[in-house]
Protein backbone atom coordinates (compact mmCIF):
# COMPACT_ATOMS: atom_id res chain seq x y z
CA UNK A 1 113.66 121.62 60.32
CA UNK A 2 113.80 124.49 62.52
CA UNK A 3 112.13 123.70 66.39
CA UNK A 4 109.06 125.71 65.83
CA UNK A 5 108.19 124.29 62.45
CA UNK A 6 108.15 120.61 64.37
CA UNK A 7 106.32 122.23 67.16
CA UNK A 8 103.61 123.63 64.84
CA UNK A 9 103.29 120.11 62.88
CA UNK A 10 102.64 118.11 66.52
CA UNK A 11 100.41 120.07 67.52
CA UNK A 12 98.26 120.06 64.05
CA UNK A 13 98.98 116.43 64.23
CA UNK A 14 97.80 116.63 67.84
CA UNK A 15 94.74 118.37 66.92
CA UNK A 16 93.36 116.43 64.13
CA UNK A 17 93.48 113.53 65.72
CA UNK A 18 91.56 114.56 68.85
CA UNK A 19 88.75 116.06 66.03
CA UNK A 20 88.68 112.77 65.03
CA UNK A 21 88.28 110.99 67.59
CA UNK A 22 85.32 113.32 68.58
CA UNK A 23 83.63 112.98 65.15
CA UNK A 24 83.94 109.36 65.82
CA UNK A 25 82.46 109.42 69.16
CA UNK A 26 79.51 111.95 67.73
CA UNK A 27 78.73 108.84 65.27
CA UNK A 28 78.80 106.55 67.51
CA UNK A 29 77.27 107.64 70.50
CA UNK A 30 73.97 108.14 69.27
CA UNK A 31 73.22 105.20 67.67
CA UNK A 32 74.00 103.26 70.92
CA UNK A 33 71.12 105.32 73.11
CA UNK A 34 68.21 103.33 73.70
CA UNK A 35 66.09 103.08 70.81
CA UNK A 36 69.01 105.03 69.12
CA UNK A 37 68.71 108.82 68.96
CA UNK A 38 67.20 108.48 65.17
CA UNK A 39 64.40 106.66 66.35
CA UNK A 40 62.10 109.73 66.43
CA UNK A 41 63.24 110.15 62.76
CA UNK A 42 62.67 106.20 61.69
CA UNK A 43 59.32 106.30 63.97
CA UNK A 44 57.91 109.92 64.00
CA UNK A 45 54.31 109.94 62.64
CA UNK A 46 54.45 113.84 62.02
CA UNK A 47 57.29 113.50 59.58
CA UNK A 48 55.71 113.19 55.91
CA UNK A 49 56.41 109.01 55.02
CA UNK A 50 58.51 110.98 51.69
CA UNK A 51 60.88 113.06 53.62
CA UNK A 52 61.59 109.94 55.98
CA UNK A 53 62.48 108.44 53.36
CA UNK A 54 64.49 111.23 51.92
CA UNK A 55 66.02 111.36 55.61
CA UNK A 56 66.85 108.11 56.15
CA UNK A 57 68.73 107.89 52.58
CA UNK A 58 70.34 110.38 53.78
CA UNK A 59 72.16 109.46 57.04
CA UNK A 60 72.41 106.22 55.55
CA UNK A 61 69.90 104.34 58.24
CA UNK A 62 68.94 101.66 55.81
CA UNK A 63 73.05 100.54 55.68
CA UNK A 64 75.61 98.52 57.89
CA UNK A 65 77.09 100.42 60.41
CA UNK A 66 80.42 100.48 58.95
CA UNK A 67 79.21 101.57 56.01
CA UNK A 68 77.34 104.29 58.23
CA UNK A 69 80.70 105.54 59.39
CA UNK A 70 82.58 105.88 56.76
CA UNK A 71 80.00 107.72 54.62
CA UNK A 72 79.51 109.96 57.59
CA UNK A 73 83.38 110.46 57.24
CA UNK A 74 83.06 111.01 53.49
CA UNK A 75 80.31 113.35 53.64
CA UNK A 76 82.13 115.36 56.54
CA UNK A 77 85.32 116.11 55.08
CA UNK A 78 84.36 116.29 51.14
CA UNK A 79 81.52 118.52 52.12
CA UNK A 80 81.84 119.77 55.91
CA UNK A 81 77.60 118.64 55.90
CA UNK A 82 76.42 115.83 58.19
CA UNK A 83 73.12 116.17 56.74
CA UNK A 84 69.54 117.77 57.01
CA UNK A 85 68.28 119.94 59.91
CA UNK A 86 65.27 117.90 61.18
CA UNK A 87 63.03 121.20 62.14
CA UNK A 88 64.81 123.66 59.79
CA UNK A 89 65.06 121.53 56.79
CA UNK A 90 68.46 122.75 55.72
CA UNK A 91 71.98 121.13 55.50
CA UNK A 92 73.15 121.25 59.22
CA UNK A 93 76.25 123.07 57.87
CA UNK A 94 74.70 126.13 56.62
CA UNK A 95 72.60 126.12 60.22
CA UNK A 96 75.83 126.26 61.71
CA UNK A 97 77.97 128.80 59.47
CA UNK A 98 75.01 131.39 60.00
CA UNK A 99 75.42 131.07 64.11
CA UNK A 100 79.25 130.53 64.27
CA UNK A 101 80.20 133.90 63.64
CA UNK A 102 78.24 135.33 66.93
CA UNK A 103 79.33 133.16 69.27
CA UNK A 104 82.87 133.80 67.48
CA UNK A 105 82.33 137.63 68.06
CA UNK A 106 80.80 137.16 71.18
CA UNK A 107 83.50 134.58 72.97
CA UNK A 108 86.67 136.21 71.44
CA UNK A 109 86.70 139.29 71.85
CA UNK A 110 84.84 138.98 75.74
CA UNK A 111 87.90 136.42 76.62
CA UNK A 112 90.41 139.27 75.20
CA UNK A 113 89.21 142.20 77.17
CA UNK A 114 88.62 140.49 80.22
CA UNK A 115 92.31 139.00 80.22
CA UNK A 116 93.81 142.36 78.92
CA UNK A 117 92.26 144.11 82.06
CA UNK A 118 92.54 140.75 84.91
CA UNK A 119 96.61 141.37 83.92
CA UNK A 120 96.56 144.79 84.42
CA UNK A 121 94.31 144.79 87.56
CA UNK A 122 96.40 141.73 88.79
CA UNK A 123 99.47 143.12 88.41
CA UNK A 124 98.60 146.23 90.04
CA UNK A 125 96.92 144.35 93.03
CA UNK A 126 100.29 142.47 93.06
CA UNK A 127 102.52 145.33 93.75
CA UNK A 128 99.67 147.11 95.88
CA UNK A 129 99.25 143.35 97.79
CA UNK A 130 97.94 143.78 101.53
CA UNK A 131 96.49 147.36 100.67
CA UNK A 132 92.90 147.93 100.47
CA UNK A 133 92.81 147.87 96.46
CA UNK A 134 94.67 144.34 96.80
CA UNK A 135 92.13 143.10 99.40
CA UNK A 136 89.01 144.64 98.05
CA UNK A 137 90.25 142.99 94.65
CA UNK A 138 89.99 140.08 95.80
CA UNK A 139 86.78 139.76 97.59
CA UNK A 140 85.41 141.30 94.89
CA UNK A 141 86.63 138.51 92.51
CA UNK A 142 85.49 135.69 95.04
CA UNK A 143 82.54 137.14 94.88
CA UNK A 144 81.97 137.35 90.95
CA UNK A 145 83.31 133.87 91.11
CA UNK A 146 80.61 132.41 93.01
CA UNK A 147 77.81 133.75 90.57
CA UNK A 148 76.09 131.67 87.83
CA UNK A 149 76.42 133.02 84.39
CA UNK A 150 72.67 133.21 83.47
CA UNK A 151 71.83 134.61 86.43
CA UNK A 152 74.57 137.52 86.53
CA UNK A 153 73.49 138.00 83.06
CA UNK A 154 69.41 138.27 83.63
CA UNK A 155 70.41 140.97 86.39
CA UNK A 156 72.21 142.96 84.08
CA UNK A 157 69.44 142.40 81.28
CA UNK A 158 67.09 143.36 84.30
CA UNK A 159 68.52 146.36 85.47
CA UNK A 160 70.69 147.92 82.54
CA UNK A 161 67.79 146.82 79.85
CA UNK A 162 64.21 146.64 81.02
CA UNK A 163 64.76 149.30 84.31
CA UNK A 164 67.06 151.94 82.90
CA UNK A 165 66.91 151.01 78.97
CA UNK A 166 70.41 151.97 78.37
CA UNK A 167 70.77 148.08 76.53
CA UNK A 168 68.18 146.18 74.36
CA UNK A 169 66.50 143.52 75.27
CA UNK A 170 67.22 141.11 72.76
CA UNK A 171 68.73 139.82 69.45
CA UNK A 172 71.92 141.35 67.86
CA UNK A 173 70.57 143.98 65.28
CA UNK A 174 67.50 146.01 65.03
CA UNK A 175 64.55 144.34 63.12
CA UNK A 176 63.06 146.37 60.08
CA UNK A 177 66.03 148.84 60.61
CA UNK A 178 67.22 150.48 57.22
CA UNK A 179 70.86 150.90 57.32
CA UNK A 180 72.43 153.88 55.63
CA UNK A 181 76.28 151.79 55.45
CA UNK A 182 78.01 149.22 56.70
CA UNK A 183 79.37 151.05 59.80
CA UNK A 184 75.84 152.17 61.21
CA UNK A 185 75.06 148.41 60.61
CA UNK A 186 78.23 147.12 63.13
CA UNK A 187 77.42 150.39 65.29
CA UNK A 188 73.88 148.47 65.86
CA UNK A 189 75.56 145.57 66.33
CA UNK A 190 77.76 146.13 68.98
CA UNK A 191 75.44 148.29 70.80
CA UNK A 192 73.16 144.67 70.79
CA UNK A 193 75.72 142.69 72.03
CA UNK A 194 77.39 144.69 74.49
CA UNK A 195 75.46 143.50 77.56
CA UNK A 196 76.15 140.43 76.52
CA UNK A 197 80.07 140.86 76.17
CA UNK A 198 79.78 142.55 79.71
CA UNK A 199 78.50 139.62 80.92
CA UNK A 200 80.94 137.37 80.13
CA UNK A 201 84.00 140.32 80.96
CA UNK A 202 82.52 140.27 84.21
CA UNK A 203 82.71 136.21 85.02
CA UNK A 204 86.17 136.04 83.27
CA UNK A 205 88.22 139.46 85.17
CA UNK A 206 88.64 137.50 88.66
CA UNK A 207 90.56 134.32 87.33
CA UNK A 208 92.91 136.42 85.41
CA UNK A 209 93.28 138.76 88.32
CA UNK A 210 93.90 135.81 90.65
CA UNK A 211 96.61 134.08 88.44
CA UNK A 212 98.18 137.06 87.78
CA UNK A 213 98.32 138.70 90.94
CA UNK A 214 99.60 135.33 92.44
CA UNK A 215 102.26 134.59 89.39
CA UNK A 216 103.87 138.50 89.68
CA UNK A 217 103.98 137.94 93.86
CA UNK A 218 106.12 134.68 93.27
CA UNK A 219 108.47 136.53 90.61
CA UNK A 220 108.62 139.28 92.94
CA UNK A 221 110.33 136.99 95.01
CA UNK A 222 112.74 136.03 92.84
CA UNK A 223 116.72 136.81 92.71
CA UNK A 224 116.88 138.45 89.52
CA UNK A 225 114.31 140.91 90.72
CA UNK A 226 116.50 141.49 93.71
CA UNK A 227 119.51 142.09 91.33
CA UNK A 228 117.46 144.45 89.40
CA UNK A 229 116.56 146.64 92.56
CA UNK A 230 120.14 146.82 93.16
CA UNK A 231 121.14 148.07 89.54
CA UNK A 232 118.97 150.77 90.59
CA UNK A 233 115.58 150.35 88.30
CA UNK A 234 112.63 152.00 89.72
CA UNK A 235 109.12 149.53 90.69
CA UNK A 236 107.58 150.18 87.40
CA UNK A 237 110.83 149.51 85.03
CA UNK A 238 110.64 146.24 86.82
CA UNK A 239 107.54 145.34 86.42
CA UNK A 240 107.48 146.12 82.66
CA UNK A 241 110.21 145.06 81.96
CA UNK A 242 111.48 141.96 84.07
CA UNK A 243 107.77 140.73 85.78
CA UNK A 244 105.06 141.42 83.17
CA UNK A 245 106.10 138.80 80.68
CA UNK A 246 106.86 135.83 82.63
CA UNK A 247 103.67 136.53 84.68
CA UNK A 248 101.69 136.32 81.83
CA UNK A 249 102.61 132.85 81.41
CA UNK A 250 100.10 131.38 83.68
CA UNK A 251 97.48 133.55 82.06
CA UNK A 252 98.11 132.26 78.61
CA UNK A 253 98.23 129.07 80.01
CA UNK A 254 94.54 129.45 81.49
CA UNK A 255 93.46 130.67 78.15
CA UNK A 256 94.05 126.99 76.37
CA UNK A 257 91.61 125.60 79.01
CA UNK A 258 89.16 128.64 79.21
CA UNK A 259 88.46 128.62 75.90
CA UNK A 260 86.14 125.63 75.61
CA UNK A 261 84.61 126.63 79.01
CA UNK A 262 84.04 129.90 77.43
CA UNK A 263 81.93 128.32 74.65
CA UNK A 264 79.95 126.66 76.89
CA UNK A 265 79.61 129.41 78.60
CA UNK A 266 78.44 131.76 75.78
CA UNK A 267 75.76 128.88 75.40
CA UNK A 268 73.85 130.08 77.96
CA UNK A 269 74.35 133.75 77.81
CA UNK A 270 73.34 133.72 74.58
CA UNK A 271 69.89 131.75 75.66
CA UNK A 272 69.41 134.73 78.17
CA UNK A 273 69.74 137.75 75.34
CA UNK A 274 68.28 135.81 72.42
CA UNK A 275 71.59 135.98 70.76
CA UNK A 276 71.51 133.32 67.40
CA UNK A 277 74.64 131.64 67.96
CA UNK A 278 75.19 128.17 68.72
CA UNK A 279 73.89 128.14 71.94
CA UNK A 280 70.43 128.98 71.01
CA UNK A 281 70.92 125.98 67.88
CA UNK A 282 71.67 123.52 70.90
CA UNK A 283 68.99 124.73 73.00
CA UNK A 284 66.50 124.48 69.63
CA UNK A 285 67.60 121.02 68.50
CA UNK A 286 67.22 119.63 71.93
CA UNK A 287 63.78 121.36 72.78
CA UNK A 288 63.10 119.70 68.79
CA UNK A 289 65.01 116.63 69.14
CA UNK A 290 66.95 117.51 65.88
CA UNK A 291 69.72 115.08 66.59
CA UNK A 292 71.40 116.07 63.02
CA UNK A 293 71.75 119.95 63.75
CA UNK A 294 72.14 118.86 67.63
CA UNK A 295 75.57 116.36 66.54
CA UNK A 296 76.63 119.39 64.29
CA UNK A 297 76.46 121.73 67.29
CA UNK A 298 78.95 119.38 69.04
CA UNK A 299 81.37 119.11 65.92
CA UNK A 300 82.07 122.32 64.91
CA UNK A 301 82.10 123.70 68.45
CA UNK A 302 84.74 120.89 69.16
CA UNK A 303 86.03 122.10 66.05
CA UNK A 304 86.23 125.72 66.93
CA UNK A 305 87.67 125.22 70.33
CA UNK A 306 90.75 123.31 68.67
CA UNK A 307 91.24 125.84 66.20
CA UNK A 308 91.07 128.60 69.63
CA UNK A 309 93.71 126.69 71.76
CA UNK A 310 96.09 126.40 68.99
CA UNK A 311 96.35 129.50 68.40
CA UNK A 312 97.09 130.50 72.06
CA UNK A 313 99.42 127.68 72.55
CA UNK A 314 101.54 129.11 69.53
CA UNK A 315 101.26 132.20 70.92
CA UNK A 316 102.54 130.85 74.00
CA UNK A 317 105.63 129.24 72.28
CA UNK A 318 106.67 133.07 70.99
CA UNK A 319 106.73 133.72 74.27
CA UNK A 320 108.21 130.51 75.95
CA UNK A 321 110.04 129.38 73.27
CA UNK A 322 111.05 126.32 76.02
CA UNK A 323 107.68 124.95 75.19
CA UNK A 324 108.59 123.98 71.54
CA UNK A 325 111.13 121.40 73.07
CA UNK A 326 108.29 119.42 75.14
């Protein structure tokens, strides 16, 4: 078995088990809150005494705990359900699958244009480093830095939406609008969302400027860069060729762990443009104390973020193949 085959298989092994753990933890958790988090469902006068019943049948709440867990487990992985949406009366699994894909769009393709351009501005401030684009850089990333999310993005909704109208205000698509095809439909759709996706360009850009603009000054240090100014290569055959890709390192590396945080992140930008991704359906169930669609939230975000880091850390083994041997 070839080293990357074994290197794939940990990590999947790696993976699964840290999902399970968290589905475990997401079962547990709330049944050891005070009055345990399905207490408004057990006591809730405003719930019809049928669907309670319905409700309770079907988390189980009238079994053992064990018995709890494992049909939790059952339901989970035969089904990928963990029951009924308290305030949307739906399985908590289709909830989910009809938000996923924005915050998918929305947190994927932001973290790959940001990095794309916080390499190429890094590197550039790297080889320009003590010149004004290398110092203004720099402040100007300290600065964005410093900046809430929601509060970067309510400017931009302020100014570039309700001011100068060049962005909507909200949601992802045009309501009551008749499209013609399929392309005039994603045409609305990114002209929705791309306020948003500026948003989150914006807070991402300085980290990836930083690490690489710090990562190509310590190469440029290096002896083989020294040897390869002798040989006679010119400042940008050397940094294509013998600095780009072992700079990048670092940046791939800050992808694994910006990932989740870009989730999160997307949470709350997606609050601020009334986007219908997840982070609206956790702002919902807790405003509704819909623990069920609340717990799914949690799960398949956990799930997602696994599935993101992954596939950057096998990315990251194509590229450092010294990683498969850890």
């Amino acid at each position: 078995m070839s080293g990357l085959i074994r290197f794939f298989i940990r990590k999947i092994i790696a993976r699964f088990i840290t999902f399970f753990v968290i589905l475990t933890l997401t079962f547990i958790i709330p049944r050891l809150l005070p009055g345990g988090a399905f207490a408004y469902l057990v006591e809730n006068p405003n719930i019809p005494p049928d669907l309670r019943q319905v409700l309770i049948k079907q988390f189980g709440l009238d079994k053992p705990l064990l018995d709890q867990y494992l049909a939790f487990l059952k339901q989970f992985f035969t089904t990928g359900n963990i029951g009924i949406s308290f305030s949307r009366l739906q399985p908590v699994s289709t909830v989910i699958f009809q938000a996923l894909p924005w915050t998918i769009t929305l947190v994927t393709t932001s973290i790959i244009i940001s990095a794309l351009i916080g390499m190429l501005l890094g590197l550039y401030s790297a080889y320009r480093r003590g010149g004004y684009f290398d110092t203004i850089s720099v402040a100007i990333s300290m600065i964005i830095r410093s900046m809430p999310g929601f509060w970067l993005g309510m400017v931009l909704l302020i100014i570039f939406g309700y001011y100068l109208g060049w962005a909507p205000l909200f949601g992802v698509y045009t309501y009551g609008y008749q499209y013609s095809n399929i392309l005039d439909y994603i045409g609305d759709v990114l002209y929705h969302l791309r306020l948003p996706m500026i948003t989150l360009i914006i807070l991402s850009i300085p980290e990836y400027l930083i690490l690489m603009r710090n990562s190509v000054i310590n190469i440029l240090g290096e002896d083989f860069i020294m040897v390869a100014q002798a040989k006679g290569l010119t400042d940008r055959e050397i940094l294509i060729k013998h600095v780009f890709r072992p700079a990048s390192l670092p940046i791939l590396t800050a992808l694994t762990i910006d990932v989740g945080f870009s989730i999160s992140g997307a949470m709350l930008i997606e609050r601020v443009f009334s986007i219908p991704g997840v982070g609206r359906l956790a702002y919902d169930a807790v405003y509704m104390q819909d623990y069920p669609l609340l717990l799914g939230v949690v799960i398949y975000t956990s799930a997602l973020t696994l599935i993101l880091v992954t596939i950057v850390e096998i990315m990251y083994s194509f590229i450092d193949p010294r990683v498969r041997l850890e």
